[in-house]
C-alpha atoms as a PDB file:
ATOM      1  CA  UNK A   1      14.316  16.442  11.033  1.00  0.00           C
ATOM      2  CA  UNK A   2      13.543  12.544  10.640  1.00  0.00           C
ATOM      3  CA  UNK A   3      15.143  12.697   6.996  1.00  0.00           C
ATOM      4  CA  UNK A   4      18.519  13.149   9.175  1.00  0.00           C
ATOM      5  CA  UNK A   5      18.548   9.344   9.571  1.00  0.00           C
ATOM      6  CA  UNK A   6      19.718   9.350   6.126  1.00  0.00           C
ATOM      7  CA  UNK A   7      22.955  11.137   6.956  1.00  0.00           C
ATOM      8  CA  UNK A   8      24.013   7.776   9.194  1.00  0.00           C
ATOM      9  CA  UNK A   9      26.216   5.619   7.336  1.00  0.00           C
ATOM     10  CA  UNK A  10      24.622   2.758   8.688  1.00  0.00           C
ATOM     11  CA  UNK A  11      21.213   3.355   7.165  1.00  0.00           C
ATOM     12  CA  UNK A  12      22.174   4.622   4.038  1.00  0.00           C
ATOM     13  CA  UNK A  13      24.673   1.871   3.052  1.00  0.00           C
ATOM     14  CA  UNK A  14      21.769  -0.594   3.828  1.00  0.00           C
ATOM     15  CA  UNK A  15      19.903   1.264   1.595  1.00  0.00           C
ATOM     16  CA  UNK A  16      22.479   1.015  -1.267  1.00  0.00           C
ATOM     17  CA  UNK A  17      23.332  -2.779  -0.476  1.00  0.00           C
ATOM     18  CA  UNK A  18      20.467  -5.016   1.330  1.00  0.00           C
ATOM     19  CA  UNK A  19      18.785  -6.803  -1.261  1.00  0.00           C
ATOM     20  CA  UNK A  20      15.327  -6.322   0.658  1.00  0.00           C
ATOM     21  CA  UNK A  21      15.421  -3.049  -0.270  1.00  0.00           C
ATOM     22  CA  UNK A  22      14.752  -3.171  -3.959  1.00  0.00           C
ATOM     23  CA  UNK A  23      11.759  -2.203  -5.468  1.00  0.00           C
ATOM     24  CA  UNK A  24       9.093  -3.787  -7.350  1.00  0.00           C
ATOM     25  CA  UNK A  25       8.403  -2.767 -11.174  1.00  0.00           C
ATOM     26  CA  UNK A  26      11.276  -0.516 -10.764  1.00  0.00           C
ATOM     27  CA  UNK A  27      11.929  -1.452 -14.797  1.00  0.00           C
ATOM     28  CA  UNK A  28       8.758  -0.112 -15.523  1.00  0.00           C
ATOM     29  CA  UNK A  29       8.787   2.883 -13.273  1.00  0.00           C
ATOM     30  CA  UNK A  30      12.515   3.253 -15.620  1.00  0.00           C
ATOM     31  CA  UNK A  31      10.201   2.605 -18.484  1.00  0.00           C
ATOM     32  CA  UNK A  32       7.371   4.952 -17.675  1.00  0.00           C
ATOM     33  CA  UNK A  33      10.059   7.851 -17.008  1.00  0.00           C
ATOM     34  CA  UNK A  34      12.137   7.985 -20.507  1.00  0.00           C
ATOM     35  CA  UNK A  35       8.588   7.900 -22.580  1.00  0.00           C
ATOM     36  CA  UNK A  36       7.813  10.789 -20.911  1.00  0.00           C
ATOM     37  CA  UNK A  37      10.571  12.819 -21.090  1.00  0.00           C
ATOM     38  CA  UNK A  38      10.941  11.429 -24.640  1.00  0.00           C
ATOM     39  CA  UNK A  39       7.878  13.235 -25.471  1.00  0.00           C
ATOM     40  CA  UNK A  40       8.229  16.526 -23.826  1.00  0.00           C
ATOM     41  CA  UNK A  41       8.380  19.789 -25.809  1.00  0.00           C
ATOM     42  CA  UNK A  42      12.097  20.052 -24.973  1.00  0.00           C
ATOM     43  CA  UNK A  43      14.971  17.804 -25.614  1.00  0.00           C
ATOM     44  CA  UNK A  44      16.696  16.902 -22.481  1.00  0.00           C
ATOM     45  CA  UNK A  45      19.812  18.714 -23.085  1.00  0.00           C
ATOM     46  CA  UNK A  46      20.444  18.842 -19.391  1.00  0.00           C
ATOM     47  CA  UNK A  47      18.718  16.892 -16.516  1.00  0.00           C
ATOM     48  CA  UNK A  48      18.884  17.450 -12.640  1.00  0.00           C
ATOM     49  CA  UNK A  49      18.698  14.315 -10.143  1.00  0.00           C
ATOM     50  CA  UNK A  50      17.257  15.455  -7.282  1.00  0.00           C
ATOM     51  CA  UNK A  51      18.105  13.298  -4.018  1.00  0.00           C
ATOM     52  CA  UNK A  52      19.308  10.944  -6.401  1.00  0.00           C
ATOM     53  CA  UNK A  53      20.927   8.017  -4.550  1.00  0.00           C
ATOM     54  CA  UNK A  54      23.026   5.911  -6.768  1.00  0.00           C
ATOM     55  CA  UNK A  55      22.117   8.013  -9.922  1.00  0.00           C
ATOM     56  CA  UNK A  56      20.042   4.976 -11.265  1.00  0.00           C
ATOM     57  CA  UNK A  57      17.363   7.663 -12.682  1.00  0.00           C
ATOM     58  CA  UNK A  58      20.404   9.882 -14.224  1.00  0.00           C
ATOM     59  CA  UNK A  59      22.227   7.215 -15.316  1.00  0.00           C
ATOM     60  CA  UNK A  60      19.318   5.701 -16.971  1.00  0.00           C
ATOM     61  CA  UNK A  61      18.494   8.628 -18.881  1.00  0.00           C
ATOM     62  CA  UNK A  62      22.096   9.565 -19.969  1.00  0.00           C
ATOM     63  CA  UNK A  63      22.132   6.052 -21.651  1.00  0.00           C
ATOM     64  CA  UNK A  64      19.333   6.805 -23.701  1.00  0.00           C
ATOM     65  CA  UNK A  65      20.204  10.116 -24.337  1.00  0.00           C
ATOM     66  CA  UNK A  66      23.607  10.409 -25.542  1.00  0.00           C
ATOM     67  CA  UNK A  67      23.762  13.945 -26.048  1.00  0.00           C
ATOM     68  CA  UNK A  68      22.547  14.450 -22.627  1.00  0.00           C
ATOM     69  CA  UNK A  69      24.406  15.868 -19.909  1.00  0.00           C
ATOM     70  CA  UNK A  70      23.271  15.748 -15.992  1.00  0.00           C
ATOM     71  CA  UNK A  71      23.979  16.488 -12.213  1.00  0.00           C
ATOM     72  CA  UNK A  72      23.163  14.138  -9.445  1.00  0.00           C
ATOM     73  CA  UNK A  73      22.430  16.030  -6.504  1.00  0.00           C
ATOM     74  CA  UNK A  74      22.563  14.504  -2.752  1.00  0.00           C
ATOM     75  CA  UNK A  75      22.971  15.207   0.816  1.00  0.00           C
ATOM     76  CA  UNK A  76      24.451  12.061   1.563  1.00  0.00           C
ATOM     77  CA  UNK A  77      28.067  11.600   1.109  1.00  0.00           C
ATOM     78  CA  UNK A  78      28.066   7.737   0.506  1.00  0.00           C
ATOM     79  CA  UNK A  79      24.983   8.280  -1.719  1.00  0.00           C
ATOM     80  CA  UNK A  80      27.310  10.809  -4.188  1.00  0.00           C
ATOM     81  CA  UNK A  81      30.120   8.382  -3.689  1.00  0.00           C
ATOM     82  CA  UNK A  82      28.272   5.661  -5.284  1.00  0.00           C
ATOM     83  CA  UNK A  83      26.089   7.677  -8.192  1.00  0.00           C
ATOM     84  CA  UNK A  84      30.167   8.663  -8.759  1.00  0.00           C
ATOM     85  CA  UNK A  85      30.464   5.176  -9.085  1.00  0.00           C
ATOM     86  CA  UNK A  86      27.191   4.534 -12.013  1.00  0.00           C
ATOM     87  CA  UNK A  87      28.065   7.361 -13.915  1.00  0.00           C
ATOM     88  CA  UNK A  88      32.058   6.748 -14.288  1.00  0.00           C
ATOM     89  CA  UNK A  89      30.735   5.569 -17.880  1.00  0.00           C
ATOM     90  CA  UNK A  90      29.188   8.384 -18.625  1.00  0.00           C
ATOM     91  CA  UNK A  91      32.703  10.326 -18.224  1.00  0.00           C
ATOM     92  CA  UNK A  92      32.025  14.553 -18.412  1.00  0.00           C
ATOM     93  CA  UNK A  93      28.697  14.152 -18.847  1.00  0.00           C
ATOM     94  CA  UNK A  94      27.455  13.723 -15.312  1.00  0.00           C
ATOM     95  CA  UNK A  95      28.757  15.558 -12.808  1.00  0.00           C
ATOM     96  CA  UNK A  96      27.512  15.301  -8.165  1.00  0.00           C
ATOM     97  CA  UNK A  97      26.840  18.492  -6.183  1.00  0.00           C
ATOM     98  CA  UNK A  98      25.983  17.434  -2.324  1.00  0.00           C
ATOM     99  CA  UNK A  99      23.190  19.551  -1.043  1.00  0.00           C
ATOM    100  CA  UNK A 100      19.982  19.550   1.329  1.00  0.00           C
ATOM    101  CA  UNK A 101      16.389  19.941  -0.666  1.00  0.00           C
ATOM    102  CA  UNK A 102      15.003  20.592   2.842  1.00  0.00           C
ATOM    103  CA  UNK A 103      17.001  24.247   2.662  1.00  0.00           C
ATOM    104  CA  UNK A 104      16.162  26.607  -0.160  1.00  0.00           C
ATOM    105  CA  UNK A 105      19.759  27.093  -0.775  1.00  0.00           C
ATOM    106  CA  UNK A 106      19.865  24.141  -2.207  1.00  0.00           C
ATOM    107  CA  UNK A 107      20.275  25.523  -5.469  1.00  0.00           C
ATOM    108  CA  UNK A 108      23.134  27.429  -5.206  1.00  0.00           C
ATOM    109  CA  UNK A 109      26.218  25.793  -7.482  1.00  0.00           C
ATOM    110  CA  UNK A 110      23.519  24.706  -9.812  1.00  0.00           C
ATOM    111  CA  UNK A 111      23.440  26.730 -13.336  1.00  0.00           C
ATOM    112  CA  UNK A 112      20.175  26.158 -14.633  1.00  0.00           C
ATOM    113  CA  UNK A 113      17.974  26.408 -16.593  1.00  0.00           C
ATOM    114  CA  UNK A 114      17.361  22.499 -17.239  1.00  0.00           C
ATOM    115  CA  UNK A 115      15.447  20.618 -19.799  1.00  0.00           C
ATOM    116  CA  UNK A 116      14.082  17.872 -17.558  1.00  0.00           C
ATOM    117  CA  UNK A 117      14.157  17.626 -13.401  1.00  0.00           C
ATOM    118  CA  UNK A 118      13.708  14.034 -12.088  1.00  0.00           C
ATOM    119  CA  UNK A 119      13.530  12.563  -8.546  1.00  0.00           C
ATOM    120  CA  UNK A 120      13.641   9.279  -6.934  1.00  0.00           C
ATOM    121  CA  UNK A 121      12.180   8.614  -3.772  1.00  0.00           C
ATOM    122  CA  UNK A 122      14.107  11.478  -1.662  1.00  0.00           C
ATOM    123  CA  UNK A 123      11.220  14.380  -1.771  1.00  0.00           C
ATOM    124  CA  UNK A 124       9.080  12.264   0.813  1.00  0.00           C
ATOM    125  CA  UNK A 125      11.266  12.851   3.552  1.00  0.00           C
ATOM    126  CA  UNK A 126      10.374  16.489   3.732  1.00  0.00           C
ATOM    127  CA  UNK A 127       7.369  18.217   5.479  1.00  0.00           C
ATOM    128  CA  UNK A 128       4.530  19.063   2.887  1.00  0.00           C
ATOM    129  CA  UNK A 129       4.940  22.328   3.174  1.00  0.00           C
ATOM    130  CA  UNK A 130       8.723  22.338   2.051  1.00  0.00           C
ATOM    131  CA  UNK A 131       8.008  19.776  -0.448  1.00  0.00           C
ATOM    132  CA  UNK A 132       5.708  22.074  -2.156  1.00  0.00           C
ATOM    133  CA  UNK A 133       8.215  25.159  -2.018  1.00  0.00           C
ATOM    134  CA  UNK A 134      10.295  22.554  -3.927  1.00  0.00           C
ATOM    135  CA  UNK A 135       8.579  22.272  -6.505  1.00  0.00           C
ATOM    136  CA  UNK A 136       8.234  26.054  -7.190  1.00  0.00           C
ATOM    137  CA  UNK A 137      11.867  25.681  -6.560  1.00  0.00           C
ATOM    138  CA  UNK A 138      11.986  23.109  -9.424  1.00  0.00           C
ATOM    139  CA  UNK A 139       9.247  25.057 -11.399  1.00  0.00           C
ATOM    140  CA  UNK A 140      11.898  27.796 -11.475  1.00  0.00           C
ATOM    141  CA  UNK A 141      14.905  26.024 -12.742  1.00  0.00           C
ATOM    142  CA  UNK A 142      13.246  24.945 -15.287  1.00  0.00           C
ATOM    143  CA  UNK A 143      13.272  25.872 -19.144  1.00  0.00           C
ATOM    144  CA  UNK A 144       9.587  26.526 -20.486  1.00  0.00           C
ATOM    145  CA  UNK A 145       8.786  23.143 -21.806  1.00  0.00           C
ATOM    146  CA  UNK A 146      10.983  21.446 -19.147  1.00  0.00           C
ATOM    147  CA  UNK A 147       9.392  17.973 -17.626  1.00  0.00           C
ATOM    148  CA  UNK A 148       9.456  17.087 -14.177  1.00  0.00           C
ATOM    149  CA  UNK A 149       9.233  13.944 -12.746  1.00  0.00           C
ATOM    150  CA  UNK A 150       8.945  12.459  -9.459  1.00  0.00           C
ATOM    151  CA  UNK A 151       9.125   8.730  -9.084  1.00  0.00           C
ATOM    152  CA  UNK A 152       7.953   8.514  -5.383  1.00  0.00           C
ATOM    153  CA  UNK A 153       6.374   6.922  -2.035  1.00  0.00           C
ATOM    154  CA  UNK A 154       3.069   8.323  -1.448  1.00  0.00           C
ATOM    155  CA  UNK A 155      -0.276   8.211   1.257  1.00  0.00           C
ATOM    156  CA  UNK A 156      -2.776   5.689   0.324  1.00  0.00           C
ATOM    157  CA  UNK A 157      -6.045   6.433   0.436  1.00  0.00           C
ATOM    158  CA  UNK A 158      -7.373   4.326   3.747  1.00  0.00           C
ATOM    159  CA  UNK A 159      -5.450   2.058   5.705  1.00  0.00           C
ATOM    160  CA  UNK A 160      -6.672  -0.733   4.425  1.00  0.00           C
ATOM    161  CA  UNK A 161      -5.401   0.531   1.016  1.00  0.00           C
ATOM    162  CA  UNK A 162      -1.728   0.877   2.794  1.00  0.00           C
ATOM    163  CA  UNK A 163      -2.087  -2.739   4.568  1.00  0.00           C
ATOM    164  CA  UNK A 164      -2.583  -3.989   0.669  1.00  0.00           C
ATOM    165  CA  UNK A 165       0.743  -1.797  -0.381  1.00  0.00           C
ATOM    166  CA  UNK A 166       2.147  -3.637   3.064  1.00  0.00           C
ATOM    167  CA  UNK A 167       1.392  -6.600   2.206  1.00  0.00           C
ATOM    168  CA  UNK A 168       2.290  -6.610  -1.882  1.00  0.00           C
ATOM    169  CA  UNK A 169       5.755  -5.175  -0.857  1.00  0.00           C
ATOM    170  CA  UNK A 170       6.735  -7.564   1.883  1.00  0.00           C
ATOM    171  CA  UNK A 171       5.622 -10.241  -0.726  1.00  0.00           C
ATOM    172  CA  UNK A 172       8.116  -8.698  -3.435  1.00  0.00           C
ATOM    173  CA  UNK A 173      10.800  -8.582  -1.283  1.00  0.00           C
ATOM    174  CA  UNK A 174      10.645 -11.984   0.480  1.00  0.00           C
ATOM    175  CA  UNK A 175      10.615 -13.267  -3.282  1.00  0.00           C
ATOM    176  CA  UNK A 176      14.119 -11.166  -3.912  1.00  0.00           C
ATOM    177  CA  UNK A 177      15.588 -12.017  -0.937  1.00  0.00           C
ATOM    178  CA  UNK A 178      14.861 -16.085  -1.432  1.00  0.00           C
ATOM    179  CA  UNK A 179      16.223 -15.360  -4.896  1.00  0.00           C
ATOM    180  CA  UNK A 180      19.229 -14.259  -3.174  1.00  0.00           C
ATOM    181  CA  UNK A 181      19.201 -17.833  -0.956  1.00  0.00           C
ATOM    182  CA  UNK A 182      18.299 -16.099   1.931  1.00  0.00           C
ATOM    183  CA  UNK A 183      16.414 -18.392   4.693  1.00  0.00           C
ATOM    184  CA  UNK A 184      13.746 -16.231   5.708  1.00  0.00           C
ATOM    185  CA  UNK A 185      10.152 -16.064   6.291  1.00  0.00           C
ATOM    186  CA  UNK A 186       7.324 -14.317   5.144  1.00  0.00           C
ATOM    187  CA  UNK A 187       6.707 -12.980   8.132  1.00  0.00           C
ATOM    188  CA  UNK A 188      10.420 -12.031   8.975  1.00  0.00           C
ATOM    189  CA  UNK A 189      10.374 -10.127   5.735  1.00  0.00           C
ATOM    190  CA  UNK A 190       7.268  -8.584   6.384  1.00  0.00           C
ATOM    191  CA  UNK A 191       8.194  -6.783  10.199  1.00  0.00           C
ATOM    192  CA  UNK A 192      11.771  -5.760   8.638  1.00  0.00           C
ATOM    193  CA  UNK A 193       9.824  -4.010   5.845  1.00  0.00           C
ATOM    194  CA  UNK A 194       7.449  -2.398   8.954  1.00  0.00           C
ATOM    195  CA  UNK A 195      10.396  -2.179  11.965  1.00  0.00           C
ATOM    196  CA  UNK A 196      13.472  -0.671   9.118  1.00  0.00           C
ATOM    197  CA  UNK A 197      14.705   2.264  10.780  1.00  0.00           C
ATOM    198  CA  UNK A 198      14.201   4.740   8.007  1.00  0.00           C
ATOM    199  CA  UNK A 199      10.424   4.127   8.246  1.00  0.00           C
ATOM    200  CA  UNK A 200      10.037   7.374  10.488  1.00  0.00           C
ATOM    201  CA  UNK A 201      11.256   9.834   8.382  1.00  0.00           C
ATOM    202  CA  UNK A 202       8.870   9.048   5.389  1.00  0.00           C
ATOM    203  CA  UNK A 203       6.365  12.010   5.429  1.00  0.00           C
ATOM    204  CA  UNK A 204       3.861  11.249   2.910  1.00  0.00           C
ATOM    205  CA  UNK A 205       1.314  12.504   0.544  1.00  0.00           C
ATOM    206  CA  UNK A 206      -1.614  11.960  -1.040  1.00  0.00           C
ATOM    207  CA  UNK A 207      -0.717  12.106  -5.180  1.00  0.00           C
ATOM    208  CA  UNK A 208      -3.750  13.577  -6.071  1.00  0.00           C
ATOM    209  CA  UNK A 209      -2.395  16.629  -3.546  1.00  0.00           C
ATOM    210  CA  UNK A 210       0.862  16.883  -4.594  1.00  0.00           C
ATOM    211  CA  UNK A 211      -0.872  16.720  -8.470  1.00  0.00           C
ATOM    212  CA  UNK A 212      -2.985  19.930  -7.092  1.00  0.00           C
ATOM    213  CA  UNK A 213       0.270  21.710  -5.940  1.00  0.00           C
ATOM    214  CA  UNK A 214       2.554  21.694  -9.061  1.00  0.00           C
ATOM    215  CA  UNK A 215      -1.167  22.681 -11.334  1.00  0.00           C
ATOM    216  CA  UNK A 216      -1.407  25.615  -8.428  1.00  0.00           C
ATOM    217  CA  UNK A 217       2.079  26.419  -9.026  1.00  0.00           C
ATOM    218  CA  UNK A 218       2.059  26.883 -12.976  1.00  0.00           C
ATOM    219  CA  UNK A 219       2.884  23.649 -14.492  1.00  0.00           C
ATOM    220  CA  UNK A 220       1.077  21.765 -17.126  1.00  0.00           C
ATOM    221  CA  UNK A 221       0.117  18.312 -18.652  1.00  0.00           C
ATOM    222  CA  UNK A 222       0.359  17.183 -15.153  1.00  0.00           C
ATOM    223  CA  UNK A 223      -0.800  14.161 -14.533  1.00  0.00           C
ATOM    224  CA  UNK A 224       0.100  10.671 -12.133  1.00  0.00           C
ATOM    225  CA  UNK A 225       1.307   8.907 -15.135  1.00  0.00           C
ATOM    226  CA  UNK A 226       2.266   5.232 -13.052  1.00  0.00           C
ATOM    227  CA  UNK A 227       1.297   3.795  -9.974  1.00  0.00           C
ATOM    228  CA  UNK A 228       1.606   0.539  -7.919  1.00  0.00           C
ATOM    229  CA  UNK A 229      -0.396   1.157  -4.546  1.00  0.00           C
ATOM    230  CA  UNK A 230       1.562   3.500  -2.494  1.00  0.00           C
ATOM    231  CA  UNK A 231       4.651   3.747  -5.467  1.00  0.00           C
ATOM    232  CA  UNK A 232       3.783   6.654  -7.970  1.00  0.00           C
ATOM    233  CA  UNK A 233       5.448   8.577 -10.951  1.00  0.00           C
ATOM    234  CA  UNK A 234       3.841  11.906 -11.463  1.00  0.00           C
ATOM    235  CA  UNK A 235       4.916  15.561 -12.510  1.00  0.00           C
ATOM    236  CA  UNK A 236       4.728  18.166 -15.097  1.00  0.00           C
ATOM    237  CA  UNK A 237       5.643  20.611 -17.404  1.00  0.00           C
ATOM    238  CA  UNK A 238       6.841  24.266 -17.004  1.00  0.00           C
ATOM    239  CA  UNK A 239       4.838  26.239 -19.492  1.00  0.00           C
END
């Protein structure tokens, strides 16, 4: 499976480190997120991370929830041991489970049901037809009235459409990176963005699909409520 590559230390530590990596509007995706689930039917008593990294999505909403409790849930070691890391502050309130969303067993340790399931860039990396048996997955483990949420990387339209995303997120991160005092060029930037090694394992989607799915699959009020070219937030709720 290409989504392997993210079990290499190598690749996942540049992930968690290289400045190049971070991602534009990402205070607005934050943003976009909490005014969601601040306006589901439920109160998010409990949240789920899926594939969440360094916990930046859990973390985010535990400090604007303060009666909210959460698991962060990854297959990556080095991924838990920093999302152990963010949420130190949060003390019992967050707690890690490692696990695989590519095998349906991933919910086992997990006590549901939860008020609100959010993602981060993780659920690409499966084939479309396991990503969609996710989200029944999710459906499931969700209380009626639960939100879900899936900030994510997904198929433009044309490929002229995805040479525009290319090109707007090579530009963003040769800005970072010469924030950072880096000497590098446009161009450099640009064929790391298009060489990085985690490239092959992105499997993507078109929103509008993946939109289709969770309707097909019971949820409501679903809708792609952000998006920045080939960068999305979309989801639902469980009715």
């Amino acid at each position: 499976m290409p989504a392997e590559i993210w079990k290499d230390g190598d690749v996942d530590s540049s992930f968690l480190t290289e400045p190049s990596q971070l991602i534009p509007e990402r205070a607005r995706e934050l943003d976009v997120m909490l005014r969601v689930i601040r306006c589901a039917p439920c109160t998010p008593g409990r949240v789920l991370d899926l594939g969440c990294g360094d916990a930046i999505l859990l973390s985010t909403i535990l400090q604007a929830f303060p009666e909210t409790t959460g698991v962060a849930l990854d297959f990556s070691s080095l991924m838990l041991e920093r999302a152990r890391c963010r949420l130190a502050s949060c003390g019992g309130r967050a707690t890690t489970l490692e696990a695989d969303l590519g095998n349906p067993d991933w919910r086992k340790g997990l006590a549901g049901p939860f008020d609100a399931i959010v993602s981060g860039f993780a659920i690409h990396h499966l084939p479309d037809a396991r990503k969609r048996a996710l989200y029944g997955e999710v459906h499931d483990l969700l209380r009626p009235g639960g939100v879900f949420l899936n900030a994510e990387h997904v198929a433009s339209a044309t490929p002229r459409i995805e040479a525009i995303f290319n090109d707007a997120m090579a530009d963003h991160l040769y800005q970072r990176r010469r924030e950072r005092g880096e000497d590098v060029t446009f161009e450099q930037v640009k064929r790391d963005l298009l060489e990085r090694p985690d490239r092959a394992a992105n499997i993507l989607a078109p929103v509008e699909e993946q939109c289709a799915w969770l309707r097909e699959l019971g949820f409501r009020d679903v809708d792609c409520y952000w998006k920045y070219f080939e960068l999305a937030i979309f989801g639902g709720v469980r009715g």
